[in-house]
Protein backbone atom coordinates (compact mmCIF):
# COMPACT_ATOMS: atom_id res chain seq x y z
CA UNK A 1 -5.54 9.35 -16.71
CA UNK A 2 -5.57 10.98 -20.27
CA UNK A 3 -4.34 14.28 -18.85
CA UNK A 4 -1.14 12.74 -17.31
CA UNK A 5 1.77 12.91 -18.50
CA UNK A 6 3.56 9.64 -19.92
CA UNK A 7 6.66 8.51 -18.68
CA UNK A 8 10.03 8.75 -20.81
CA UNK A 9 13.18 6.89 -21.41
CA UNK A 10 16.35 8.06 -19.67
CA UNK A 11 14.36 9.47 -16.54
CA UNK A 12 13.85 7.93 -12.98
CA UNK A 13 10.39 8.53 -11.41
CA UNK A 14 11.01 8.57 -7.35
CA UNK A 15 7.48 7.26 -6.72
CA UNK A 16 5.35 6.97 -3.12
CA UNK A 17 3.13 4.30 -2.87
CA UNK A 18 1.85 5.23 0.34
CA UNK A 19 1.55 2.63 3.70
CA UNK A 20 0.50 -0.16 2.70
CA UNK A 21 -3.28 -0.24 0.87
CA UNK A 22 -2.85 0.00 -2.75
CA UNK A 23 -5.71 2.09 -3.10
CA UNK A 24 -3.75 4.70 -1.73
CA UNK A 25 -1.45 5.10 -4.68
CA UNK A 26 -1.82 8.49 -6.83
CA UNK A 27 -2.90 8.16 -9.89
CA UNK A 28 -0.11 9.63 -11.46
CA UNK A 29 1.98 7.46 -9.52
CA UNK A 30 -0.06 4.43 -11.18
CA UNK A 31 0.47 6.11 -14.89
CA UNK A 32 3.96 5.86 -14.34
CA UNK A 33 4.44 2.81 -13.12
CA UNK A 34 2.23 1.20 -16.05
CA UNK A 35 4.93 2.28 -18.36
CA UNK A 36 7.84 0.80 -16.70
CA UNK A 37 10.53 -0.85 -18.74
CA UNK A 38 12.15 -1.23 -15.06
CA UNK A 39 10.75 -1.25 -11.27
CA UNK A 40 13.08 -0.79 -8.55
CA UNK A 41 10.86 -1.61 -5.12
CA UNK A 42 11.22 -1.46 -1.58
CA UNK A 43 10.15 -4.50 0.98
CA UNK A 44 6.16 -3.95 2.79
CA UNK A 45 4.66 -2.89 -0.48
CA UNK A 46 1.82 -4.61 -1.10
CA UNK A 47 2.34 -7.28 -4.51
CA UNK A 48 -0.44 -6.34 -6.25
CA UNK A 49 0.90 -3.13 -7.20
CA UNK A 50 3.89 -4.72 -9.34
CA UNK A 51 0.48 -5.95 -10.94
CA UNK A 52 0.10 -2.40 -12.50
CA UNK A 53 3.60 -2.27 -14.24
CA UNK A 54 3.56 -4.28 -17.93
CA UNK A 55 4.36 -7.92 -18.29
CA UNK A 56 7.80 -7.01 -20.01
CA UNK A 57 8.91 -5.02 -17.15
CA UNK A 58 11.82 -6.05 -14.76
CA UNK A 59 11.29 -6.07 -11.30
CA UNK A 60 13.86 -5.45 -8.83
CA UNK A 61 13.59 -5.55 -4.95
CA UNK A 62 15.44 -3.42 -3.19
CA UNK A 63 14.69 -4.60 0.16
CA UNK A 64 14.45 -1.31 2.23
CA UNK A 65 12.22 -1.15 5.25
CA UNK A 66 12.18 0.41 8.76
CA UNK A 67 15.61 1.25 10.74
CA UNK A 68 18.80 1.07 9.38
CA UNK A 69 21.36 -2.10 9.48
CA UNK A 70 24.85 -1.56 9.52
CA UNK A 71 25.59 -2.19 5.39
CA UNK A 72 22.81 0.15 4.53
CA UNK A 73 25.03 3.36 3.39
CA UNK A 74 26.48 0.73 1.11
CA UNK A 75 23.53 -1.19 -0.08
CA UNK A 76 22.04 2.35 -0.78
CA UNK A 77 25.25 3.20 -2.70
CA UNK A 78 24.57 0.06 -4.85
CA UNK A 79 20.94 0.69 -5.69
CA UNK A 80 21.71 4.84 -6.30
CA UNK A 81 24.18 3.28 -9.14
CA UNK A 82 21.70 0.48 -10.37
CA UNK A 83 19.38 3.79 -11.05
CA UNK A 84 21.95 5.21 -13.23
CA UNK A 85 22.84 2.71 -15.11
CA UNK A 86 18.44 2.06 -15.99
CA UNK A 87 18.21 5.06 -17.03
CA UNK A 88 21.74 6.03 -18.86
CA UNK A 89 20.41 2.63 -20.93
CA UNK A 90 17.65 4.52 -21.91
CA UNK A 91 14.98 3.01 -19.95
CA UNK A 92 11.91 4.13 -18.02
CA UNK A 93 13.10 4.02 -14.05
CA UNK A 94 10.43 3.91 -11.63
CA UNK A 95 11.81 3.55 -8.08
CA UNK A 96 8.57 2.34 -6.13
CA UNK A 97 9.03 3.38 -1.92
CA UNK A 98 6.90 2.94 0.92
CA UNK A 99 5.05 6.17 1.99
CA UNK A 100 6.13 9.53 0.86
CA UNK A 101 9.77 9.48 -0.40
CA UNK A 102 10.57 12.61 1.34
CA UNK A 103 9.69 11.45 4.33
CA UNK A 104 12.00 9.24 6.19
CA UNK A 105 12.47 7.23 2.76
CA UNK A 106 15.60 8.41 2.06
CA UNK A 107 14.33 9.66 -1.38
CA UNK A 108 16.45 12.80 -0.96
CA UNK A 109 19.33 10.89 -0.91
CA UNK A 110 18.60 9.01 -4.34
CA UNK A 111 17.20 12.28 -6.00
CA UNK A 112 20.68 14.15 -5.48
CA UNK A 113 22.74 10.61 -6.54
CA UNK A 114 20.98 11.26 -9.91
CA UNK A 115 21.30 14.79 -10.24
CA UNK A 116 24.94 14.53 -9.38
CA UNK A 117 25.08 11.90 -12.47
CA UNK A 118 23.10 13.86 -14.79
CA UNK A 119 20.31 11.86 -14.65
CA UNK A 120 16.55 13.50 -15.10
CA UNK A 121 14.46 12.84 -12.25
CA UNK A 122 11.02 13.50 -10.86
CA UNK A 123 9.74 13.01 -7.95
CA UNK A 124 5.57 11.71 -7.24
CA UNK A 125 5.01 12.25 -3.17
CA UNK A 126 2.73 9.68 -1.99
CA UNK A 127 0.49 9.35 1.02
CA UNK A 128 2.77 9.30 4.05
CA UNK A 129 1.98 6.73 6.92
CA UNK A 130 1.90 9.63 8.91
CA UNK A 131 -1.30 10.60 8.06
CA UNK A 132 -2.99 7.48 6.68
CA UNK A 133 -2.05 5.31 9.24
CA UNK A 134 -3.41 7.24 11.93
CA UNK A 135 -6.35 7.72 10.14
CA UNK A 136 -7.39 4.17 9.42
CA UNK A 137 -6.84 3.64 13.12
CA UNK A 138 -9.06 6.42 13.89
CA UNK A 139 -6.81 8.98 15.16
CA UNK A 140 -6.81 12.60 13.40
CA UNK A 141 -3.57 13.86 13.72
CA UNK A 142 -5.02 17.53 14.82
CA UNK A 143 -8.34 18.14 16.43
CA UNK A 144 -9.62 21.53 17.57
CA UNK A 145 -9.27 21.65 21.34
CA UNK A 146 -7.35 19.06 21.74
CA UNK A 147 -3.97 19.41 19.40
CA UNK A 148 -2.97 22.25 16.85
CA UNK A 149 0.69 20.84 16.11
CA UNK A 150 1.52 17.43 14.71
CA UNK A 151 5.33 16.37 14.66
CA UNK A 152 6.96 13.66 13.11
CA UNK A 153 9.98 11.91 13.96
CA UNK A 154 11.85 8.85 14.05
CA UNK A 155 12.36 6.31 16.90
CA UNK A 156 15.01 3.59 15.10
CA UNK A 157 17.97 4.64 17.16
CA UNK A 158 18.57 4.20 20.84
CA UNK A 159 17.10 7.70 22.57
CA UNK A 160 20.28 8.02 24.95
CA UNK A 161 22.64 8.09 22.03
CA UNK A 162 20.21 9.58 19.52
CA UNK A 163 20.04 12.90 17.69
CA UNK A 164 16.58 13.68 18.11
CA UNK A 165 16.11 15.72 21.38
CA UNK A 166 13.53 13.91 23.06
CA UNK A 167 12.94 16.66 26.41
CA UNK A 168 12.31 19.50 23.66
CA UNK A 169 9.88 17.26 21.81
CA UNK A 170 7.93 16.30 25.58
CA UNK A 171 7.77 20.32 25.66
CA UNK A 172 6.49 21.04 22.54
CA UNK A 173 3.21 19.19 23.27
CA UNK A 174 1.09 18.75 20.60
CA UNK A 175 0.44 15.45 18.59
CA UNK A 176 3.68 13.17 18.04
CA UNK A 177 4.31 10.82 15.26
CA UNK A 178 7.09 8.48 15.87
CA UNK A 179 8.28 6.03 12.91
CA UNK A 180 10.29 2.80 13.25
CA UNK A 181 10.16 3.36 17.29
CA UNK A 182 8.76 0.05 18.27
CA UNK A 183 11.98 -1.43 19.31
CA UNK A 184 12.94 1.51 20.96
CA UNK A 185 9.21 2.39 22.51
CA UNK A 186 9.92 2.12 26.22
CA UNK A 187 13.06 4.29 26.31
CA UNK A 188 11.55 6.91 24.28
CA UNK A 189 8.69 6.58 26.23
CA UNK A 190 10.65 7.19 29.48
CA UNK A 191 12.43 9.66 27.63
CA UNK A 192 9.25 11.69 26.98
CA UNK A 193 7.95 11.47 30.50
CA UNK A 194 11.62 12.52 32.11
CA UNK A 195 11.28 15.63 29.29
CA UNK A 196 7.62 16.69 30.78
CA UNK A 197 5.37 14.82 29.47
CA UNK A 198 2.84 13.00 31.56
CA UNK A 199 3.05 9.53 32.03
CA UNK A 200 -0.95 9.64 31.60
CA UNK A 201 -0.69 10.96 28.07
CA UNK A 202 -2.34 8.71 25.79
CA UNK A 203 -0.52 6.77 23.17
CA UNK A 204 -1.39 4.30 20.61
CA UNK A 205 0.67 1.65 18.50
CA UNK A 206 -0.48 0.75 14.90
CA UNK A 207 1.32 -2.12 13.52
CA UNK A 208 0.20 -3.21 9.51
CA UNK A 209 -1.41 0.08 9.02
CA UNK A 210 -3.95 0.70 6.20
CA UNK A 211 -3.86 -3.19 5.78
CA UNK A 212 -6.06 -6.07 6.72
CA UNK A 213 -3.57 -6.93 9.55
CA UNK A 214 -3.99 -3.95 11.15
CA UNK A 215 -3.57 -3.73 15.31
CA UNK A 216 -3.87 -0.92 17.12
CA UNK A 217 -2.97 -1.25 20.93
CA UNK A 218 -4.09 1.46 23.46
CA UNK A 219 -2.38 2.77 26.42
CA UNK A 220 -0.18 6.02 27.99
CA UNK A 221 2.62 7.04 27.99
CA UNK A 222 3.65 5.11 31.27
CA UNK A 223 2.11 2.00 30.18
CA UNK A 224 3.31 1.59 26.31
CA UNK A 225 6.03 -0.28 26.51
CA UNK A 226 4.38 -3.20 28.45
CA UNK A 227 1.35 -3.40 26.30
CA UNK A 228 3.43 -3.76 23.64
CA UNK A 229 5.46 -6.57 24.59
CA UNK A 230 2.07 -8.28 26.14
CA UNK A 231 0.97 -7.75 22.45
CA UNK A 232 4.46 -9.16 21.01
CA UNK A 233 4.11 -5.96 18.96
CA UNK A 234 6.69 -5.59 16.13
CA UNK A 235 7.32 -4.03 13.10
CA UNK A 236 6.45 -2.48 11.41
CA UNK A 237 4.39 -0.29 14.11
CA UNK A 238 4.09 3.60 14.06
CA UNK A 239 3.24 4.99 17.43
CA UNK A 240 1.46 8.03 18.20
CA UNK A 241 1.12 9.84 20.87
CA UNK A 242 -1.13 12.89 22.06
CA UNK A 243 -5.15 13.52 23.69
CA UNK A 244 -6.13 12.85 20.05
CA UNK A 245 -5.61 9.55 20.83
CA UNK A 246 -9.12 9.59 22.69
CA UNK A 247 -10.66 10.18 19.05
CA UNK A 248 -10.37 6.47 18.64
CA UNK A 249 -13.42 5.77 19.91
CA UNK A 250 -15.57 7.52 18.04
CA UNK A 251 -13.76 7.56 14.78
CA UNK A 252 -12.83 4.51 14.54
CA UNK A 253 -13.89 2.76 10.96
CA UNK A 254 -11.26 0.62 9.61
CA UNK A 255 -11.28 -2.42 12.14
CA UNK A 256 -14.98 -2.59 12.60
CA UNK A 257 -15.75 -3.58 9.12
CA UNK A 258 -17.49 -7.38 8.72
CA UNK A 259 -15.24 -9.19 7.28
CA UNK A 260 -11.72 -7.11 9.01
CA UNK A 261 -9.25 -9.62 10.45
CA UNK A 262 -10.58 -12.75 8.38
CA UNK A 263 -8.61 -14.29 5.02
CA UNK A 264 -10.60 -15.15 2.13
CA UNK A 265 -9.37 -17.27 -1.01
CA UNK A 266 -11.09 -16.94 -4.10
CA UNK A 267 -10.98 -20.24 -6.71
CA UNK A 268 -12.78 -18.86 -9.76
CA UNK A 269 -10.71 -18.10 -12.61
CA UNK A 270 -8.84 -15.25 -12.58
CA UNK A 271 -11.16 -13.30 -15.22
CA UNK A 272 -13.68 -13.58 -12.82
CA UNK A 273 -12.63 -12.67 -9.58
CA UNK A 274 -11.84 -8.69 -9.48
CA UNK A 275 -15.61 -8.10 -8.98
CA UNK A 276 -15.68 -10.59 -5.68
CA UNK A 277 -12.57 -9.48 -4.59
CA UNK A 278 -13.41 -5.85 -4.62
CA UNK A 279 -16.07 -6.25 -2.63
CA UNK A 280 -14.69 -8.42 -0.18
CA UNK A 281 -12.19 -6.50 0.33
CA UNK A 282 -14.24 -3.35 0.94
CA UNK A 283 -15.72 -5.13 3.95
CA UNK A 284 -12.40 -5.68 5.58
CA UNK A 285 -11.50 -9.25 4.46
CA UNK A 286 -7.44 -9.95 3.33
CA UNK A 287 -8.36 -11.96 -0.27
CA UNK A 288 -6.16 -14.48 -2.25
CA UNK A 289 -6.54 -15.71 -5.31
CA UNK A 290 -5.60 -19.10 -6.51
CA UNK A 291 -7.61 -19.91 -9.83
CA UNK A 292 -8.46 -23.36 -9.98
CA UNK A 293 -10.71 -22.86 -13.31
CA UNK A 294 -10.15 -22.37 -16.77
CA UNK A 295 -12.52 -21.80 -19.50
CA UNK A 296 -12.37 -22.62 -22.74
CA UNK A 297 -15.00 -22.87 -25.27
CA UNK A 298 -16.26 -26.74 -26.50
CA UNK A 299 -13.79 -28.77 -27.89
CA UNK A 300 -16.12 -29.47 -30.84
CA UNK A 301 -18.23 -26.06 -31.64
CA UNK A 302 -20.08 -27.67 -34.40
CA UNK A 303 -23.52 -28.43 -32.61
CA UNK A 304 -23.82 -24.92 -30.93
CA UNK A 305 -23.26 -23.34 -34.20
CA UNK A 306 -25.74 -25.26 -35.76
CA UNK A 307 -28.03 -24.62 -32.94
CA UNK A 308 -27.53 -20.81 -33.60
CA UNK A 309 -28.42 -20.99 -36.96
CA UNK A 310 -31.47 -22.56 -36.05
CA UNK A 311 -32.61 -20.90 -33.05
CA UNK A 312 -35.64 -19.67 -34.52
CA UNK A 313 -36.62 -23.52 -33.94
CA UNK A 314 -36.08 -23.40 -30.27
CA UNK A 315 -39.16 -22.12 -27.91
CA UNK A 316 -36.59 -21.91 -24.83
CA UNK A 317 -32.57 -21.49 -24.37
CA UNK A 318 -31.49 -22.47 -20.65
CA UNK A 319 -28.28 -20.66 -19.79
CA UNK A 320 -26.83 -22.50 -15.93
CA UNK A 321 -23.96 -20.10 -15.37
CA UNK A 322 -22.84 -16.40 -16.60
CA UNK A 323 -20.64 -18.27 -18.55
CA UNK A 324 -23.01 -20.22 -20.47
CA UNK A 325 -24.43 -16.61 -21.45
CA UNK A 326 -20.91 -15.89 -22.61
CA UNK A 327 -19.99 -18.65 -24.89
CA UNK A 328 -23.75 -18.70 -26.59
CA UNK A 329 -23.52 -14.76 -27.16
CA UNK A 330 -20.06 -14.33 -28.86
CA UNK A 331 -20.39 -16.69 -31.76
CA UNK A 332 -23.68 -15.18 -31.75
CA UNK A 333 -22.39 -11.87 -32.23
CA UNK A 334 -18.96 -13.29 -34.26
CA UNK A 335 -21.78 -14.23 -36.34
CA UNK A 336 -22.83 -11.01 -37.22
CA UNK A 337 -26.50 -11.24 -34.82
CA UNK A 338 -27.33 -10.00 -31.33
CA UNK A 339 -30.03 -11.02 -28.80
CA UNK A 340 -32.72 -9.60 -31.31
CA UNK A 341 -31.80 -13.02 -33.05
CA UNK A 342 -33.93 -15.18 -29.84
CA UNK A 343 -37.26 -13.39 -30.93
């Protein structure tokens, strides 16, 4: 990341952390957040990415997700001014949101709370859940022959008192991408069909996407809403609906991994267990870690230094663990010697 820039003090970095797998995170999002005096973060992001900001830095949670309860305007109000105040205290501001801030994040409204206060600001888009999510479920979002138009909206308010237009949206065809909908699925459903669209349209709802929990539940159009509540579906779930839907089947990669849909727990010390947890998570699995080890050299290191100094004495040296190898080779090489000193 040498050719990034580095963050500065007095400036807020509006930061997408995309859906939920922290892999997806730019890497100039990652820069920034390493240098962090302060993290403001919303709820759903995965934990390990407050991981990446320094051990001095203070995290705050700012509790945003899906929909909108009815103290939000002032809640948002509060955190806009927490933001000013960071960074008018001369402090590196990363505000850390789900997705893409410009995309139903409500990062516009922060960005213009700071420029109306003065306050420098810059803005890192991150992968939107309209695209990844989709994606991990198998689902391209256009496909030649089947969809040349993808359209995103939201789904968190009630569709008979809402002011997305649902009939011109069942006209425009295409692939639609509905966020924060699942409470709301069978009215906008029915609100899609009375538009145009055909019940027999096929629709999908992802809930956890780009995670380890990830469900994705098949159906139409006429059929969503009570395959969802079979499923007990809730959020957060984006839906999508469109013929690419049909993709599924053959693109379908995410779930179908070994280990998807299991939980692992890892007990080796912490040093040890990025390497096994990379791995099992590449095959699906959700992994915890809860060290139960911790290694320390011998309590008394005289007899292994006086075996190195003698080790041209020695026909064989048994190692039983990786860690053995460890605490024989760096006095070794403390020592001023290498391997070339076993013959």
């Amino acid at each position: 990341m040498e050719h990034l820039p580095h963050a500065t003090g007095g400036c807020v970095y509006i930061v997408g952390a995309g859906p939920g797998d922290p892999g997806l995170l730019t890497t100039k999002g990652a820069r920034f957040l390493s240098e962090a005096d302060v993290v403001f973060y919303d709820d759903l992001l995965d934990p390990r990415l407050l991981e990446l900001a320094p051990g001095t830095c203070e995290r705050v949670y700012a509790g945003h997700r899906g929909g909108r309860p009815a103290d939000s305007t002032r809640r948002q109000d509060e955190l806009n001014q927490q933001l000013v105040e960071a960074a008018r205290a001369g402090r590196r501001v990363v505000r850390l949101k789900g997705g893409d801030p410009y995309v139903f994040g409500r990062g516009g409204e922060e960005a213009i709370a700071l420029r109306d206060a003065g306050i420098p600001f810059e803005v890192v888009p991150g992968v939107s859940a309209a695209m990844a999510v989709p994606a991990y479920a198998g689902i391209p979002l256009t496909h030649r022959g089947l969809s040349q138009t993808a359209t995103l909206v939201t789904g968190h308010e009630d569709p008979e008192a809402a002011e997305v237009d649902w009939a011109a949206l069942a006209k425009l065809g295409g692939t639609l991408v509905i966020f924060m909908g699942s409470r709301n699925a069978g009215a906008i459903a029915k609100a899609l069909v009375a538009g145009g669209r055909q019940a027999e349209t096929p629709a999908a709802a992802i809930q956890w996407g780009t995670r380890p929990q990830q469900h994705t539940l098949l159906a139409t159009l006429g059929t969503l809403e009570d395959t969802m509540s079979e499923a007990e579906l809730r959020s957060p779930v984006l839906m999508v609906v469109g013929d690419v839907v049909e993709q599924r089947e053959a693109l379908e990669w995410f779930e179908g991994r070994s280990l998807f849909g299991r939980r692992v727990l890892i007990t080796r010390s912490r040093e040890q267990s990025r390497p096994l947890r990379l791995m099992l998570e590449a095959e699906g699995g959700e992994v915890f870690e809860l060290p139960l080890l911790h290694l320390t050299g011998p309590e008394n290191p005289a007899p292994l230094e006086t075996a190195l100094s003698e080790l041209e004495h020695y026909g064989w040296v048994v190692f039983t663990s990786p860690n053995a190898v460890r605490f024989f080779f760096d006095p070794l090489q403390e020592s001023g010697r290498d391997a070339r000193a076993l013959g």
